[in-house]
C-alpha atoms as a PDB file:
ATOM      1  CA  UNK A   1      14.719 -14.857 -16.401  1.00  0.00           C
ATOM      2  CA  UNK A   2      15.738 -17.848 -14.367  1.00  0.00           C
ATOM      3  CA  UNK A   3      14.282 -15.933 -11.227  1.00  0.00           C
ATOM      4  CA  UNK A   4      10.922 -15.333 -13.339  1.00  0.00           C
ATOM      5  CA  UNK A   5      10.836 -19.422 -14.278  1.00  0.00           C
ATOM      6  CA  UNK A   6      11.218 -20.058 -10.331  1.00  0.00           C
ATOM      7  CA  UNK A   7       8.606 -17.727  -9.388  1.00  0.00           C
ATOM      8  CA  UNK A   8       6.077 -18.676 -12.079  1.00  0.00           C
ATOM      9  CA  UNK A   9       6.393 -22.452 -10.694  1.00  0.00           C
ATOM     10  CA  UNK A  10       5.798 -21.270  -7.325  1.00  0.00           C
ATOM     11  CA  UNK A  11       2.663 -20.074  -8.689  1.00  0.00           C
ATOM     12  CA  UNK A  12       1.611 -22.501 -10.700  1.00  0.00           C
ATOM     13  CA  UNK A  13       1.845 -24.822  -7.655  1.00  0.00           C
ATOM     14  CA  UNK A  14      -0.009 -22.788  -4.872  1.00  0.00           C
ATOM     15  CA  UNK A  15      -3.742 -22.518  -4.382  1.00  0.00           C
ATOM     16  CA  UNK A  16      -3.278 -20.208  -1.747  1.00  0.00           C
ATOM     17  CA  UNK A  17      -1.621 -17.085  -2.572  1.00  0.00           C
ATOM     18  CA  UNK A  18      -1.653 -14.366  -0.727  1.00  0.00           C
ATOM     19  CA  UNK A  19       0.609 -10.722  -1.596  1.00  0.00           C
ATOM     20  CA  UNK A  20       1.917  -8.052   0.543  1.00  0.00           C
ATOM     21  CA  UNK A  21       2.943  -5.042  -0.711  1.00  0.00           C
ATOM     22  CA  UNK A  22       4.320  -1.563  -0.419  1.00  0.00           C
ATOM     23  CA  UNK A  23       5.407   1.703  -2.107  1.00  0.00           C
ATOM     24  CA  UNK A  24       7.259  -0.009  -5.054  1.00  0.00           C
ATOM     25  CA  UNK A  25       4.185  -1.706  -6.158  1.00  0.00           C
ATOM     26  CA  UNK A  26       2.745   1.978  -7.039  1.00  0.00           C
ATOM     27  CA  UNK A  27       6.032   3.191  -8.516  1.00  0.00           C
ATOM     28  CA  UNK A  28       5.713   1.946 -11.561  1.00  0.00           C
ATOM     29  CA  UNK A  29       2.407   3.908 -11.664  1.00  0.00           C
ATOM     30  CA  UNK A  30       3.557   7.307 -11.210  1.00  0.00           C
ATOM     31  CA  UNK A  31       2.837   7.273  -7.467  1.00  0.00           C
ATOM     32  CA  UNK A  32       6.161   8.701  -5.770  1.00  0.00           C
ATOM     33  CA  UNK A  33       7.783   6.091  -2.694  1.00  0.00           C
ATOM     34  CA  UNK A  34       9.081   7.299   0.409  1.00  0.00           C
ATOM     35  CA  UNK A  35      12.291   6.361   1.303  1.00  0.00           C
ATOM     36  CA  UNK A  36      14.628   6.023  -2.180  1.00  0.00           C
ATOM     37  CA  UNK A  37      16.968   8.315  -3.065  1.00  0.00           C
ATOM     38  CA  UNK A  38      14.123  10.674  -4.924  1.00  0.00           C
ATOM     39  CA  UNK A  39      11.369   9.762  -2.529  1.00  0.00           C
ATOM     40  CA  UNK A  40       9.250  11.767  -0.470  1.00  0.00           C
ATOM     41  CA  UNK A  41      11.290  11.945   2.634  1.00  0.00           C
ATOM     42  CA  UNK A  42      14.493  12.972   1.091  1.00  0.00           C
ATOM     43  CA  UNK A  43      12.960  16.207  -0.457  1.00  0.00           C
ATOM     44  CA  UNK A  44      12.983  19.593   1.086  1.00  0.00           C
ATOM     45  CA  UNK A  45      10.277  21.114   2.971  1.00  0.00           C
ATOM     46  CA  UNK A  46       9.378  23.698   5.996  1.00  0.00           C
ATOM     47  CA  UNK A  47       8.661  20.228   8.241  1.00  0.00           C
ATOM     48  CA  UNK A  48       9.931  16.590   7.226  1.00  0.00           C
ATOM     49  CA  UNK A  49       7.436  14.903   5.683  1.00  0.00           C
ATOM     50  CA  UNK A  50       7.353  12.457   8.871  1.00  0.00           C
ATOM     51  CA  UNK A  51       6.315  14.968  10.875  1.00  0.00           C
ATOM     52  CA  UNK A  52       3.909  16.359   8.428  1.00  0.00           C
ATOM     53  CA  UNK A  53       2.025  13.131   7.741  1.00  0.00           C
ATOM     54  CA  UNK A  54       1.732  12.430  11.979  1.00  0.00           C
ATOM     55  CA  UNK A  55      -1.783  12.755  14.185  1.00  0.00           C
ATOM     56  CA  UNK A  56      -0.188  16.067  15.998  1.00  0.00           C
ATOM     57  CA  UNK A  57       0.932  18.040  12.656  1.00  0.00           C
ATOM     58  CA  UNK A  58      -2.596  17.320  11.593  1.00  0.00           C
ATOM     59  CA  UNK A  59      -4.252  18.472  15.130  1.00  0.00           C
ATOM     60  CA  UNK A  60      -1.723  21.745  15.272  1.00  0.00           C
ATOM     61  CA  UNK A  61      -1.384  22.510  11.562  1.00  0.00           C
ATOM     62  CA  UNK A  62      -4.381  21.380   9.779  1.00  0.00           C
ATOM     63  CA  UNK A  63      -3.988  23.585   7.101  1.00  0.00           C
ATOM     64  CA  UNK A  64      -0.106  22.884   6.247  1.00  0.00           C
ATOM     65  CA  UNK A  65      -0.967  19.471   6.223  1.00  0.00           C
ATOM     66  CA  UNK A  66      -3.258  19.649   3.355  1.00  0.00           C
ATOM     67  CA  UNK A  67      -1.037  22.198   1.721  1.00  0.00           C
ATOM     68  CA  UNK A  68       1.779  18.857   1.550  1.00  0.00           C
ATOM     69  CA  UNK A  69      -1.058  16.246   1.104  1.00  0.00           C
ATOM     70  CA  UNK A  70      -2.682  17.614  -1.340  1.00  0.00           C
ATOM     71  CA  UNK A  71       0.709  18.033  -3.055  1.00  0.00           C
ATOM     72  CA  UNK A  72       2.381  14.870  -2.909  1.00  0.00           C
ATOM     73  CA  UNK A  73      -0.616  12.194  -1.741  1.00  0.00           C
ATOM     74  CA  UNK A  74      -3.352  12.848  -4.112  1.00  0.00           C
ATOM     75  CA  UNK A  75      -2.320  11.427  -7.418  1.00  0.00           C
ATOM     76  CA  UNK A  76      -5.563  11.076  -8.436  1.00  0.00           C
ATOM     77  CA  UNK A  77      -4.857  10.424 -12.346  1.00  0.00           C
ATOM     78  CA  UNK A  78      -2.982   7.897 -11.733  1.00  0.00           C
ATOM     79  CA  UNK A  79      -3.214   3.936 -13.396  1.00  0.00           C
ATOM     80  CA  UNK A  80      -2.897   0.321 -12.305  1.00  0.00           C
ATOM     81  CA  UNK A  81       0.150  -1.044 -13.772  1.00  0.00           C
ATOM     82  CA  UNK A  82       0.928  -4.217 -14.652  1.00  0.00           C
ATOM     83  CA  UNK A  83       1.457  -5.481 -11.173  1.00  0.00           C
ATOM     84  CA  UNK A  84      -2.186  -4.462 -10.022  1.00  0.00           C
ATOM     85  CA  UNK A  85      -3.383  -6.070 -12.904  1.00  0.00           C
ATOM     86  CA  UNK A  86      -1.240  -9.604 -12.576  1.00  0.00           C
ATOM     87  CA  UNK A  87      -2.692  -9.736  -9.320  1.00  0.00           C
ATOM     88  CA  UNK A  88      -6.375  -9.105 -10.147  1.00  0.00           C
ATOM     89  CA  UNK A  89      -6.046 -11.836 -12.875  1.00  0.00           C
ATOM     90  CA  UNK A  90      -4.875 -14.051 -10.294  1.00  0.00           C
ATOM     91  CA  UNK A  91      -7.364 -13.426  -7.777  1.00  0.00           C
ATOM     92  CA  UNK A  92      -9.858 -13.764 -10.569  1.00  0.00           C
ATOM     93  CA  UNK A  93      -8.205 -17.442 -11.451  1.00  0.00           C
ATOM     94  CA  UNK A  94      -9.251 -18.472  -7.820  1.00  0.00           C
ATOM     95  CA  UNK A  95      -5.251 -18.570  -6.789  1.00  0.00           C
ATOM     96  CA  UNK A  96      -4.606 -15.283  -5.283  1.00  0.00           C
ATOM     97  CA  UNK A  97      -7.007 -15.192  -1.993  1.00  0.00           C
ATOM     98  CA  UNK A  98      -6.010 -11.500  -0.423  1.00  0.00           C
ATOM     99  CA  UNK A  99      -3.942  -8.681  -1.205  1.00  0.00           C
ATOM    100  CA  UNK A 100      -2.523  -6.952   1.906  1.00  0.00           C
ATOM    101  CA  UNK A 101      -1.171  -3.153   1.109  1.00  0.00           C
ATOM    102  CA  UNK A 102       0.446  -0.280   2.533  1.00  0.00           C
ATOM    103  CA  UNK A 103      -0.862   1.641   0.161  1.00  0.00           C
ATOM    104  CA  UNK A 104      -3.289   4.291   0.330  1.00  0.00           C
ATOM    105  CA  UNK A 105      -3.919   4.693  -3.461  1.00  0.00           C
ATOM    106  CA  UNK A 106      -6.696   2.432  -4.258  1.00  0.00           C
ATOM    107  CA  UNK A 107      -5.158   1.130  -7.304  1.00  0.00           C
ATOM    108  CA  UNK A 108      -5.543  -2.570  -6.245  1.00  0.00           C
ATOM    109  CA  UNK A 109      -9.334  -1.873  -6.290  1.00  0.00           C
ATOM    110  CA  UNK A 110      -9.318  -0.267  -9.346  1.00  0.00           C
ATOM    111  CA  UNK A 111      -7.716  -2.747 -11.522  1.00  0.00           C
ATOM    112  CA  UNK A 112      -9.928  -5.259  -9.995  1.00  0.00           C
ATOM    113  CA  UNK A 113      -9.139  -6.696  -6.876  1.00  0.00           C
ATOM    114  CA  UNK A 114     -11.413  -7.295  -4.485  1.00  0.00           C
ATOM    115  CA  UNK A 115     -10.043  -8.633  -1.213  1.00  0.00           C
ATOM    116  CA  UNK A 116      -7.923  -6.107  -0.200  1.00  0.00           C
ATOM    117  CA  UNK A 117      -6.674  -5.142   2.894  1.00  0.00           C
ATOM    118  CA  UNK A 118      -5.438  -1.624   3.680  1.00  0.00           C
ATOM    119  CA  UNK A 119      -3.411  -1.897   6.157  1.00  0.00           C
ATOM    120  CA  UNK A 120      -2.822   2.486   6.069  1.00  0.00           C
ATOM    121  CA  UNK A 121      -6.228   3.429   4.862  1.00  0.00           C
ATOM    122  CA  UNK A 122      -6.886   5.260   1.784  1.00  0.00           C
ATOM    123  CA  UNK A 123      -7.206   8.648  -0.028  1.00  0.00           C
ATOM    124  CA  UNK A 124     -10.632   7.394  -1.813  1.00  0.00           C
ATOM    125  CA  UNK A 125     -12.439   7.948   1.706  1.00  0.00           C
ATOM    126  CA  UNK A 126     -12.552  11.079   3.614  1.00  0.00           C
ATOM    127  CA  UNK A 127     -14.945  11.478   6.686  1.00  0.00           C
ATOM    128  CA  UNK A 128     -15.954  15.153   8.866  1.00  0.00           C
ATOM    129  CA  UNK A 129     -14.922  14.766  12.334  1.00  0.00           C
ATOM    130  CA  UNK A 130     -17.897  16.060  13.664  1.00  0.00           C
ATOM    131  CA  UNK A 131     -21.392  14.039  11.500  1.00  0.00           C
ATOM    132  CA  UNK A 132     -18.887  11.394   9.778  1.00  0.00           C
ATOM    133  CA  UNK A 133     -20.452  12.511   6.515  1.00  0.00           C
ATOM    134  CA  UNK A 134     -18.349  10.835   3.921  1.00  0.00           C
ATOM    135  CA  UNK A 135     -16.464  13.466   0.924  1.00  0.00           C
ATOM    136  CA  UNK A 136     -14.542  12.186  -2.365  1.00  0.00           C
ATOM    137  CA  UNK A 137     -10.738  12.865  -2.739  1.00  0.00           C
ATOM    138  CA  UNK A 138     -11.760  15.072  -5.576  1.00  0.00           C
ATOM    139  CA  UNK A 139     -13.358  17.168  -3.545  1.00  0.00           C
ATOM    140  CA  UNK A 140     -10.733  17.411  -0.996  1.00  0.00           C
ATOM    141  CA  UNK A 141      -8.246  18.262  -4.313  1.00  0.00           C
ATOM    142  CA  UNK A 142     -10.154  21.091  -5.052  1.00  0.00           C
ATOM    143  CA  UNK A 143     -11.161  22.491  -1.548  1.00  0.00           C
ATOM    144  CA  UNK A 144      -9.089  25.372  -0.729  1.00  0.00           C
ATOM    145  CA  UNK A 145      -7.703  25.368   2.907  1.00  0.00           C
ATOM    146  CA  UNK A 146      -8.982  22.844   5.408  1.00  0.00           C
ATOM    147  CA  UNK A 147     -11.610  21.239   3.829  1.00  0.00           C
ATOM    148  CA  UNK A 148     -15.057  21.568   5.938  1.00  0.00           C
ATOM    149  CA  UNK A 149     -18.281  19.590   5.751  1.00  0.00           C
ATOM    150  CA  UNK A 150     -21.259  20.864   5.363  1.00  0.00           C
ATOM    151  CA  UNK A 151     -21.775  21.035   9.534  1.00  0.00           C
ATOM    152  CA  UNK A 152     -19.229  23.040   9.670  1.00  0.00           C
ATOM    153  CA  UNK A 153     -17.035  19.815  10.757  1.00  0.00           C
ATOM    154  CA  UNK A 154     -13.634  19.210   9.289  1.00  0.00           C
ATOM    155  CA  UNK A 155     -12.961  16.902   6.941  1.00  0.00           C
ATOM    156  CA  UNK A 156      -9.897  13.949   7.510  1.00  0.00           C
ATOM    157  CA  UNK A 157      -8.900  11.613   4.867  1.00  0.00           C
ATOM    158  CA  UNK A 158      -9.424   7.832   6.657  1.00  0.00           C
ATOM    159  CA  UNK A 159      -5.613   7.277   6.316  1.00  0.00           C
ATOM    160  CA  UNK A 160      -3.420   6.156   9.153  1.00  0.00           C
ATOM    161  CA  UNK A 161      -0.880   9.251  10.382  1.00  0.00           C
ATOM    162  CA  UNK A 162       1.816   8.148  12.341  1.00  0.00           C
ATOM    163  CA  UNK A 163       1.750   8.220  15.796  1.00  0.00           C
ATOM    164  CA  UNK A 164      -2.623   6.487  14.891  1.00  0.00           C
ATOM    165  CA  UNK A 165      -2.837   2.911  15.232  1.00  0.00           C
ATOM    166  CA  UNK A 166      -4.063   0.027  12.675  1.00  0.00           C
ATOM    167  CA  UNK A 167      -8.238  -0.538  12.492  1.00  0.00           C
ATOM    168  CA  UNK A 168      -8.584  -3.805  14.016  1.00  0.00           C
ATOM    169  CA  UNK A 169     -10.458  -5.650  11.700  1.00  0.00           C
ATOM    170  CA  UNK A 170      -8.249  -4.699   9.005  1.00  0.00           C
ATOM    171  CA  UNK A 171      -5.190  -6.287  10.700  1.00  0.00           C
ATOM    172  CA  UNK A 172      -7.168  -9.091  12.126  1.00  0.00           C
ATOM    173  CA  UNK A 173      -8.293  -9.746   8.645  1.00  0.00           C
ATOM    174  CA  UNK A 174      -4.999  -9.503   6.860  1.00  0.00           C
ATOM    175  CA  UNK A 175      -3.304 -11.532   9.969  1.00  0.00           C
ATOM    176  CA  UNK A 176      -5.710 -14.443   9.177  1.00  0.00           C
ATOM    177  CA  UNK A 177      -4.633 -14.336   5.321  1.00  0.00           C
ATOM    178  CA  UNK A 178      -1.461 -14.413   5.844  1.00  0.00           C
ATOM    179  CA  UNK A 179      -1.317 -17.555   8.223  1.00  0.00           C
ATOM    180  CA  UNK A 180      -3.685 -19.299   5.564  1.00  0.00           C
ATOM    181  CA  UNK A 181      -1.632 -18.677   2.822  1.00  0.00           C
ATOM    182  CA  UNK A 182       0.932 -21.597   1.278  1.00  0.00           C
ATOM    183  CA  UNK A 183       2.850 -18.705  -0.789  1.00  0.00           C
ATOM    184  CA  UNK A 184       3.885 -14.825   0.578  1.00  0.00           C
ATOM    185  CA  UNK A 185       4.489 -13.307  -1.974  1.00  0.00           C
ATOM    186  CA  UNK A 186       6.017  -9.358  -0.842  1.00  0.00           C
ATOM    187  CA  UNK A 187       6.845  -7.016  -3.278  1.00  0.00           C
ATOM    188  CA  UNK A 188       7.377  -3.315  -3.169  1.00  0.00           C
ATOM    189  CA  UNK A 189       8.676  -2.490   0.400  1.00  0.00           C
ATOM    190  CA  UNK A 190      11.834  -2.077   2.513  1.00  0.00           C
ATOM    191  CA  UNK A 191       9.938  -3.467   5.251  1.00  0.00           C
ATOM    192  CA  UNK A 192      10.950  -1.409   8.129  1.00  0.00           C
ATOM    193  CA  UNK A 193       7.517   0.137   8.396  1.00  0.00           C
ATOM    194  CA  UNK A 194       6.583  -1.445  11.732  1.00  0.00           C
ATOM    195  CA  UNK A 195       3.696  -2.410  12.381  1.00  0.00           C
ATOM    196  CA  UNK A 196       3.373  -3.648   9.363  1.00  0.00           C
ATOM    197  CA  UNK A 197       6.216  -5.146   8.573  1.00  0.00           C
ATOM    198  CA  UNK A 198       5.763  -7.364  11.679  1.00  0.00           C
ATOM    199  CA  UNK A 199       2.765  -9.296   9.744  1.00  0.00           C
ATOM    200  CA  UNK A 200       5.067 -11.174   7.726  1.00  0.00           C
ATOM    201  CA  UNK A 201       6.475 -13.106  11.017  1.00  0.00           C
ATOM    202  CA  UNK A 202       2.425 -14.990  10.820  1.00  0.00           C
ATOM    203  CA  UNK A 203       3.187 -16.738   7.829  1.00  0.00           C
ATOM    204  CA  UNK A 204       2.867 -20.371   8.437  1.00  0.00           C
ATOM    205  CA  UNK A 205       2.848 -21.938   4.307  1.00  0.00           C
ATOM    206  CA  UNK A 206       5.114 -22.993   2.369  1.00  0.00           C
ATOM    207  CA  UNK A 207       7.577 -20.420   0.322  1.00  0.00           C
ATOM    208  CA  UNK A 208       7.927 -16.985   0.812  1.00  0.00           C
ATOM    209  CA  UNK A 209       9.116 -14.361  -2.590  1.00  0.00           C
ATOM    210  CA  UNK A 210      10.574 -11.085  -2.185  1.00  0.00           C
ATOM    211  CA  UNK A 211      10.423  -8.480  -5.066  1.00  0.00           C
ATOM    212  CA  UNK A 212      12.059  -5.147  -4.666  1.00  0.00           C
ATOM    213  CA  UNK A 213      14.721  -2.708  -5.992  1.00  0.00           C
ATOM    214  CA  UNK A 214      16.522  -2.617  -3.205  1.00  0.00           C
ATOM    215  CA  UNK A 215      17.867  -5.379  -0.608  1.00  0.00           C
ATOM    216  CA  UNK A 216      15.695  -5.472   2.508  1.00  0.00           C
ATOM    217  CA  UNK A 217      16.634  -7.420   6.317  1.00  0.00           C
ATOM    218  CA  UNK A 218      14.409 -10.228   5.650  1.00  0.00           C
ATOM    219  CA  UNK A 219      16.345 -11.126   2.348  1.00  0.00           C
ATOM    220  CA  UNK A 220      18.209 -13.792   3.906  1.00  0.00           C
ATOM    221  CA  UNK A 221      14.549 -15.443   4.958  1.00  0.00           C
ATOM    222  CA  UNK A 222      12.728 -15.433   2.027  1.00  0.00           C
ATOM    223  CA  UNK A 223      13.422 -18.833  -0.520  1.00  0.00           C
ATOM    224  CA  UNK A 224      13.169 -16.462  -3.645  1.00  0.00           C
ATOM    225  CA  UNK A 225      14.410 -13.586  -3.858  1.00  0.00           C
ATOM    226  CA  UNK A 226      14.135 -10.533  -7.068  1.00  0.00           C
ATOM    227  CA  UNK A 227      15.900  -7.614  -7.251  1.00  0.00           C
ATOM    228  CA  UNK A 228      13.598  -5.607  -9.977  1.00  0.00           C
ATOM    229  CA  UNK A 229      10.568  -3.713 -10.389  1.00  0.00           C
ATOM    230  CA  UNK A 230       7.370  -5.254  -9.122  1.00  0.00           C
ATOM    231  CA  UNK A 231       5.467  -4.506 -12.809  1.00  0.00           C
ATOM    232  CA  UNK A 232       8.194  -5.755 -14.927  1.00  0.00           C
ATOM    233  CA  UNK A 233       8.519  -8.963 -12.759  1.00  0.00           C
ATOM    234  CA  UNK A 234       4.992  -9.813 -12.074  1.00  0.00           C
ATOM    235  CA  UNK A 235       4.118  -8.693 -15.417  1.00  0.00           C
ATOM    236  CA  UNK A 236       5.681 -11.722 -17.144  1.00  0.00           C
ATOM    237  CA  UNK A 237       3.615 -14.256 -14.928  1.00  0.00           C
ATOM    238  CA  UNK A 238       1.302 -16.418 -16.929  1.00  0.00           C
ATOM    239  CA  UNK A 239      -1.681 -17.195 -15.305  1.00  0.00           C
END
């Protein structure tokens, strides 16, 4: 609770808040993380999941790929939880200014934020390869195979595979955030997802909060630091 009190004063005293967040943030939702002890990349199939979820699998494989993303990266029925909702509230209040996420979800969005930047894309947009004629995730759920356009093209969800590199704007527009902001506040990740983990060395403000589960290397440099859930933390913010 003491931890809660500090953060909430942090708050109360920025005007410039900006948040930066991973898996965990979605956990709490429903939305399976990657690299606990349940995640997706200690689970068993044909190909690791890094190597499924990588430019060449997608090129070579097409159709296994879907078979896996379908499977484990559409979770289409999922909710915000209370952490998507804190932070819309704040951005709403005028005291949040961006959310940065490595999350491909689009639960930020649909609890109401509005500056987001996706740092990995997201399973809301799909484009064909061939006309760039834009498809729902619902209809990629329910295509059978490799999903095809209408031109015959095939369809690829506008998420970031490994070995595919950052849209430019995006970082350049989560870069500038983050050296605006006077608080960091990162929640949700073990931050040893490079690039993106890299973005928190361009803070320039004032205090810098880290929420997750589990200990992560840049423990030692942030001024407040919360082993717990995202939700049940963030939750308990009054704005």
């Amino acid at each position: 609770m003491d931890n809660v009190n500090e953060l909430q004063k942090l708050v109360d005293n920025s005007q410039n808040i900006v948040f930066f967040g991973g898996a965990g943030v979605s956990t709490e939702s429903g939305i399976p993380d990657f690299r606990s002890v349940d995640g997706l990349y200690n689970q068993k199939y044909d190909y690791p999941p890094e190597e499924i979820l990588s430019h060449t699998f997608f090129e070579r494989h097409t159709e296994e790929f879907y078979r896996f993303y379908r499977d484990k990266m559409l979770c289409l029925d999922k909710k915000p939880n209370r952490a998507h909702q804190k932070l819309a509230e704040l951005e709403k209040a005028g005291k949040l200014k961006a959310v940065v996420t490595q999350n491909i979800d689009g639960l930020h969005q649909a609890a109401g934020s509005r500056r987001v930047y996706e740092l990995h894309g997201s399973v809301l947009r799909n484009y064909c390869r061939k006309c760039r004629r834009f498809y729902t995730a619902e209809y990629i759920k329910e295509a059978d195979g490799i999903p095809r356009c209408e031109c015959g093209g095939v369809i690829k969800p506008d998420v970031v595979l490994y070995e595919e590199g950052l849209e430019d704007s995006v970082v350049s527009g989560a870069l500038n955030a983050i050296m605006q902001a006077d608080l960091l506040i990162i929640a949700g990740t073990s931050l040893t997802v490079y690039p993106a983990a890299g973005f928190i060395r361009y803070f320039r403000g004032d205090k810098i909060v880290l929420i997750n589960r589990d200990s992560t290397p840049f423990d030692r440099q942030a001024d407040l630091v919360i082993h717990d859930k995202v939700g049940e933390v963030l939750g308990q913010i009054k704005v």
